[in-house]
Every structure is written in C-alpha cells, then in structure tokens.
N, C-alpha and C. Protein backbone atom coordinates (compact mmCIF):
# COMPACT_ATOMS: atom_id res chain seq x y z
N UNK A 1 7.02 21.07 -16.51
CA UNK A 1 5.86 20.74 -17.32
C UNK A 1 4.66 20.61 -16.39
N UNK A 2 3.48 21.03 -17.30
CA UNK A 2 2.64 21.35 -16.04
C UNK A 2 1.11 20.20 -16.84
N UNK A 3 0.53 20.16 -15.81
CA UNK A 3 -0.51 19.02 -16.69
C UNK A 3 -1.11 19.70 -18.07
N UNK A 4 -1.11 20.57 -18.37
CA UNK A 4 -1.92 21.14 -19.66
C UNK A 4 -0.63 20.98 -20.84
N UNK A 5 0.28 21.44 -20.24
CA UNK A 5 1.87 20.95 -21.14
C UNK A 5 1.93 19.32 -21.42
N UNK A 6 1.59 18.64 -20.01
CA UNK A 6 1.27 17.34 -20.24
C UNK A 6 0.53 17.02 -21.44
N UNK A 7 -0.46 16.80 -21.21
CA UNK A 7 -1.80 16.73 -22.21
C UNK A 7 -2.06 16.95 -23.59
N UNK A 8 -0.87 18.20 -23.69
CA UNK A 8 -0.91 18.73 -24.84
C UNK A 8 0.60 17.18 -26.02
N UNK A 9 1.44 17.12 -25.13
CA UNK A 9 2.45 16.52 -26.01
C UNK A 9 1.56 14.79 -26.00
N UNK A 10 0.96 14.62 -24.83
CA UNK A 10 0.57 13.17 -25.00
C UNK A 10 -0.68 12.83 -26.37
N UNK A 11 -0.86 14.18 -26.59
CA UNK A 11 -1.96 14.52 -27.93
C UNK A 11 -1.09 14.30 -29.07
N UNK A 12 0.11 15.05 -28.94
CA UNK A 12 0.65 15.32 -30.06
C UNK A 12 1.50 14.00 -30.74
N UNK A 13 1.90 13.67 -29.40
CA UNK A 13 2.65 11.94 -29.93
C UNK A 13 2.34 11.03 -29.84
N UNK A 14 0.61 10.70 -29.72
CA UNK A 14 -0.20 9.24 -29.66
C UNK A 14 -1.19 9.71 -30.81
N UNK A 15 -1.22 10.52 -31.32
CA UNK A 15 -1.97 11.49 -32.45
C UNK A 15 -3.20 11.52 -31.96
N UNK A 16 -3.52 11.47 -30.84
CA UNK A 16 -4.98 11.86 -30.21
C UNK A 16 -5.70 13.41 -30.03
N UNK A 17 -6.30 13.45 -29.54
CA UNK A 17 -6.84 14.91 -29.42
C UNK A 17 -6.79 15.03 -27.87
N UNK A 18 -6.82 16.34 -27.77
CA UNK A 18 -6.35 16.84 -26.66
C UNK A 18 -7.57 16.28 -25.30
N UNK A 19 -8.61 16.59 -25.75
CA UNK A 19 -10.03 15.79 -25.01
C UNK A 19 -9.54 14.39 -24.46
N UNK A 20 -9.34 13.77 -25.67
CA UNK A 20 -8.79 11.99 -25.43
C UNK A 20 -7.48 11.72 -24.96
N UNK A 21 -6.89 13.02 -24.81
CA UNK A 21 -5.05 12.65 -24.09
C UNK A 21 -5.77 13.11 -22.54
N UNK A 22 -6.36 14.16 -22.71
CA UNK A 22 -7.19 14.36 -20.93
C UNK A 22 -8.00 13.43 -20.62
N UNK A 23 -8.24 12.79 -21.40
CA UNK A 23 -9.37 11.50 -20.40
C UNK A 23 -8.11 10.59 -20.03
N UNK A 24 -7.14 10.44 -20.79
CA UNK A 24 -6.24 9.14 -20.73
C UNK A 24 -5.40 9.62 -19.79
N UNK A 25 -4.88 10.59 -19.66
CA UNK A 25 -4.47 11.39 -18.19
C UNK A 25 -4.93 10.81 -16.51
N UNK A 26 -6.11 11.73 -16.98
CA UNK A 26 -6.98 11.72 -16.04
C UNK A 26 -7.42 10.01 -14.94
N UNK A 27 -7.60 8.97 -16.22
CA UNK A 27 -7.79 7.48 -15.94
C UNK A 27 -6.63 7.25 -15.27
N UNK A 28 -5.52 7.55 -16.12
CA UNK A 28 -4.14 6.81 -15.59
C UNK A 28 -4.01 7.65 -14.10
N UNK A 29 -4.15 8.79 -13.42
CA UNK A 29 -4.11 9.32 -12.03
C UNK A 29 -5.18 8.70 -11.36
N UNK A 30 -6.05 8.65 -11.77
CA UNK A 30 -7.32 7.97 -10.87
C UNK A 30 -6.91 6.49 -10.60
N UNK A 31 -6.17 5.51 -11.25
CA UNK A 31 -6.19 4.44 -11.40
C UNK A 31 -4.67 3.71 -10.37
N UNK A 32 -4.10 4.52 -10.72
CA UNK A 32 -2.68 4.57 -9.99
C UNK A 32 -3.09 5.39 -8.46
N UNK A 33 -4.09 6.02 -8.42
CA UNK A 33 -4.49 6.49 -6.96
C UNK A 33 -5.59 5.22 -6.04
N UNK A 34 -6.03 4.97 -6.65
CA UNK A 34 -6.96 4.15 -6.18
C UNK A 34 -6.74 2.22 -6.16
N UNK A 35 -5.43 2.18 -6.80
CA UNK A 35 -4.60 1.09 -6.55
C UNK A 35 -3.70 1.57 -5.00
N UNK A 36 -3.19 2.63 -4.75
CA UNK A 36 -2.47 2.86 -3.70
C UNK A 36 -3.49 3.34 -2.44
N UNK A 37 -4.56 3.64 -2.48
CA UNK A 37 -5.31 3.69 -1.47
C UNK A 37 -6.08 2.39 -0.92
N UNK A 38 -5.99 1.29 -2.37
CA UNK A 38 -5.98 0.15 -1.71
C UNK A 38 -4.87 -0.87 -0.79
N UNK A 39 -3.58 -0.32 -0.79
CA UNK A 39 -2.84 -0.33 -0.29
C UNK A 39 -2.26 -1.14 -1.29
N UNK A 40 -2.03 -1.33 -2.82
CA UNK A 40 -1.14 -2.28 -3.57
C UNK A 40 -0.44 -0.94 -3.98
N UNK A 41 0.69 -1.36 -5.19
CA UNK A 41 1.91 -0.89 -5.46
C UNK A 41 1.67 -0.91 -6.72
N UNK A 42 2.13 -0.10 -7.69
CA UNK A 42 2.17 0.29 -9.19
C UNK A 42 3.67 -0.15 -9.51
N UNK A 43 3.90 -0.58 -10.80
CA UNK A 43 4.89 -1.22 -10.87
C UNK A 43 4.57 -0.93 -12.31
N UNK A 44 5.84 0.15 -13.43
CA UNK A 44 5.58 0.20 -14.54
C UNK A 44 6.85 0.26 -15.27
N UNK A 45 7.14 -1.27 -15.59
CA UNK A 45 8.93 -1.65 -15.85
C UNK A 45 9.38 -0.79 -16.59
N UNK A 46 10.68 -0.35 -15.93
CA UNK A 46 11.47 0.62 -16.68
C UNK A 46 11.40 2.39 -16.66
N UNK A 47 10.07 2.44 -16.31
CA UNK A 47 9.53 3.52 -15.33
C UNK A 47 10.19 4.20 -13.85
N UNK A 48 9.51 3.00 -13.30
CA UNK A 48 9.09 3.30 -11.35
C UNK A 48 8.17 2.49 -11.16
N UNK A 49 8.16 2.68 -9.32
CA UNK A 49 7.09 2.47 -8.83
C UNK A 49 6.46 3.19 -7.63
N UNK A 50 5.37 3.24 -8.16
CA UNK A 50 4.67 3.81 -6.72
C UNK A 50 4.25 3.03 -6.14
N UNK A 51 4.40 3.75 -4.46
CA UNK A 51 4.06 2.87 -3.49
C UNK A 51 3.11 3.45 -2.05
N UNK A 52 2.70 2.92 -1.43
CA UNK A 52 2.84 3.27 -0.05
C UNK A 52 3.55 3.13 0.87
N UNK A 53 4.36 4.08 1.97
CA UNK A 53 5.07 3.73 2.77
C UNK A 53 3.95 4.17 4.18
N UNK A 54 4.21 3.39 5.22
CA UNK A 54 3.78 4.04 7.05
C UNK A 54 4.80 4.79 7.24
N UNK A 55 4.30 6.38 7.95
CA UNK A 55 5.37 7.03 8.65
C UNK A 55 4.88 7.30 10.21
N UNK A 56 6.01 6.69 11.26
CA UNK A 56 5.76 6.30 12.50
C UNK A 56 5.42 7.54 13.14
N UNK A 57 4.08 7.65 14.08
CA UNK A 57 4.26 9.32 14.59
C UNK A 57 6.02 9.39 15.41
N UNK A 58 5.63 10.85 15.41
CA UNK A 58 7.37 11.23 16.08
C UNK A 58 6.88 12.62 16.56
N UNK A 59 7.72 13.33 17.40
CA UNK A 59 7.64 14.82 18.26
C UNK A 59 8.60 15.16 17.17
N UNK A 60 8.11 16.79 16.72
CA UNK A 60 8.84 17.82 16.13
C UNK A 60 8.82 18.45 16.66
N UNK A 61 9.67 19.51 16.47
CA UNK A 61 9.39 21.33 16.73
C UNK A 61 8.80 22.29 15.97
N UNK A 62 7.83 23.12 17.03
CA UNK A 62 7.62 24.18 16.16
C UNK A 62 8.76 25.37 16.08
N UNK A 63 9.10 25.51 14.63
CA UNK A 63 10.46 26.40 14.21
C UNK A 63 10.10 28.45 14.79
N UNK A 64 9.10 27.84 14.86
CA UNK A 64 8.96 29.86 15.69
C UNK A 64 9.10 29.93 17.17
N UNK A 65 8.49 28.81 17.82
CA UNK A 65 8.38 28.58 19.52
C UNK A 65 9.76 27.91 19.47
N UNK A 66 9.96 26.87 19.17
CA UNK A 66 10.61 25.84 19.50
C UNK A 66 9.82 24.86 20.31
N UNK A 67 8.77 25.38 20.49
CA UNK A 67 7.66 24.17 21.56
C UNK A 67 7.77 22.76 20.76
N UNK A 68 7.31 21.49 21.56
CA UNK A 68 7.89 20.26 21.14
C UNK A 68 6.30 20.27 20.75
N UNK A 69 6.18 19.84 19.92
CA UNK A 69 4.78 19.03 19.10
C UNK A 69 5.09 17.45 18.65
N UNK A 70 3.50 16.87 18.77
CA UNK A 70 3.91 15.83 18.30
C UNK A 70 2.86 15.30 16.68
N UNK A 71 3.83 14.69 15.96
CA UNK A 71 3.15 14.90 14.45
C UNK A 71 2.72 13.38 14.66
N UNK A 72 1.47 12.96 13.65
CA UNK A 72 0.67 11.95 13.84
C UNK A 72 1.49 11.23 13.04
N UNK A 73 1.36 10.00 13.01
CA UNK A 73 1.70 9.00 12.17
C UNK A 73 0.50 8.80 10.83
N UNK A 74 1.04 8.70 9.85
CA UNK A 74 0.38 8.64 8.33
C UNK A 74 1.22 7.83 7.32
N UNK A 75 0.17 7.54 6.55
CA UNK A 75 0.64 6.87 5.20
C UNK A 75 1.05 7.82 3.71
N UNK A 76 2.13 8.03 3.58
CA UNK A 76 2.57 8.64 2.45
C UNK A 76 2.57 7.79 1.25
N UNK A 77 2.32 8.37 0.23
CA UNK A 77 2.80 8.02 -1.19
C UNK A 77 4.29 8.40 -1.80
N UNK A 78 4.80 7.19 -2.29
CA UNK A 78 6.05 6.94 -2.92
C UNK A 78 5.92 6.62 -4.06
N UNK A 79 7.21 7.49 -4.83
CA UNK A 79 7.85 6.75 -6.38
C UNK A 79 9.23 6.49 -6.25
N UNK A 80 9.81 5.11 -6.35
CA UNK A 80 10.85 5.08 -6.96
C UNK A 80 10.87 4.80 -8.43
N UNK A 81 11.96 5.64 -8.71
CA UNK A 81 12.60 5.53 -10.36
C UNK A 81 12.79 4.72 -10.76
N UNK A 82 12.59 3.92 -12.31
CA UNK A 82 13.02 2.61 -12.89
C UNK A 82 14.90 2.87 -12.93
N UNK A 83 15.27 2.05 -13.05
CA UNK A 83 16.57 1.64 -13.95
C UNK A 83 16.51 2.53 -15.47
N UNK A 84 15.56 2.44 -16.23
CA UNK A 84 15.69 3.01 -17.40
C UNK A 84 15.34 5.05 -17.27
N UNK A 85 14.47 5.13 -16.72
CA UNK A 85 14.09 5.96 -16.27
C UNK A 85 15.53 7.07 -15.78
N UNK A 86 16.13 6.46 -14.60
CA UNK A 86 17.16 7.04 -13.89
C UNK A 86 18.18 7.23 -15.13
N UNK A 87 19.11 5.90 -15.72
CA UNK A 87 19.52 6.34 -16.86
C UNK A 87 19.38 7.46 -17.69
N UNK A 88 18.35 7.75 -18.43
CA UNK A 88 17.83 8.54 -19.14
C UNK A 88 18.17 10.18 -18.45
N UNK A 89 17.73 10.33 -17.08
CA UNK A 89 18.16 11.62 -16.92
C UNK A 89 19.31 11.75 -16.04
N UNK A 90 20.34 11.26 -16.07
CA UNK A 90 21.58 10.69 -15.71
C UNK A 90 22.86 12.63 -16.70
C-alpha cells in the first residue's frame, strides 16, 4: 500500500474526503517526526512505538575494494510493533 492507497481507504472508512484524509495523513507524519527529532518516543497502545535509537560509528567494508571505511555514527528511527498489532498479522 502506497500513500495514495493510504489516503484513499482512510477517506473511505472515517467518511472523510480524500483532501481531509491527506491533511490528517500528512499532520499525523509531521507530528510523529517532529516528536522524534525532539528526541521523545511515540507510543500508540496496541499499535507500536517509534523511537530513536544512537548507532555507534564502526569501520565497514567497501564490498567492491574491500578497502576498510569507516561509517559515522547517527541517530536512526525505530518502530516496534504493539502486542495487538503483531497478533493481528501473526
């Protein structure tokens, strides 16, 4: 499912219009992004949660040389799955 597939069923089963399922989209990514760039955690029971994790720099390889590189350390974004959630596609 792709966001326009999105958009389209969140229209169809909150009986909104497609305009007002894309704004409500749109809020809910902006809002859940900008909670995790503040560095808090989304927490939506029964859902998941997103999070931030630190990833420590470390040396890789490059897979064509094999030369040793070293990759920076960064902050990734995480979801774990609710309990209900996991169930469901079980």
């Amino acid at each position: 499912m792709n966001k326009g597939e999105l958009v389209d069923a969140i229209a169809k089963d909150a009986g909104l219009s497609k305009a007002d399922a894309g704004k409500a989209l749109n809020a809910f990514v902006s809002n859940v992004s900008g909670s995790l760039k503040k560095g808090n955690s989304v927490q939506l029971i029964g859902f998941g949660t997103f999070s931030i994790s630190a990833r420590a720099a470390r040396t890789g390889r490059n897979p064509q040389t094999g030369a040793a590189i070293k990759i920076a350390a960064k902050k990734v974004a995480k979801f774990k799955a609710g309990k209900a959630l996991a169930d469901t596609v079980k």
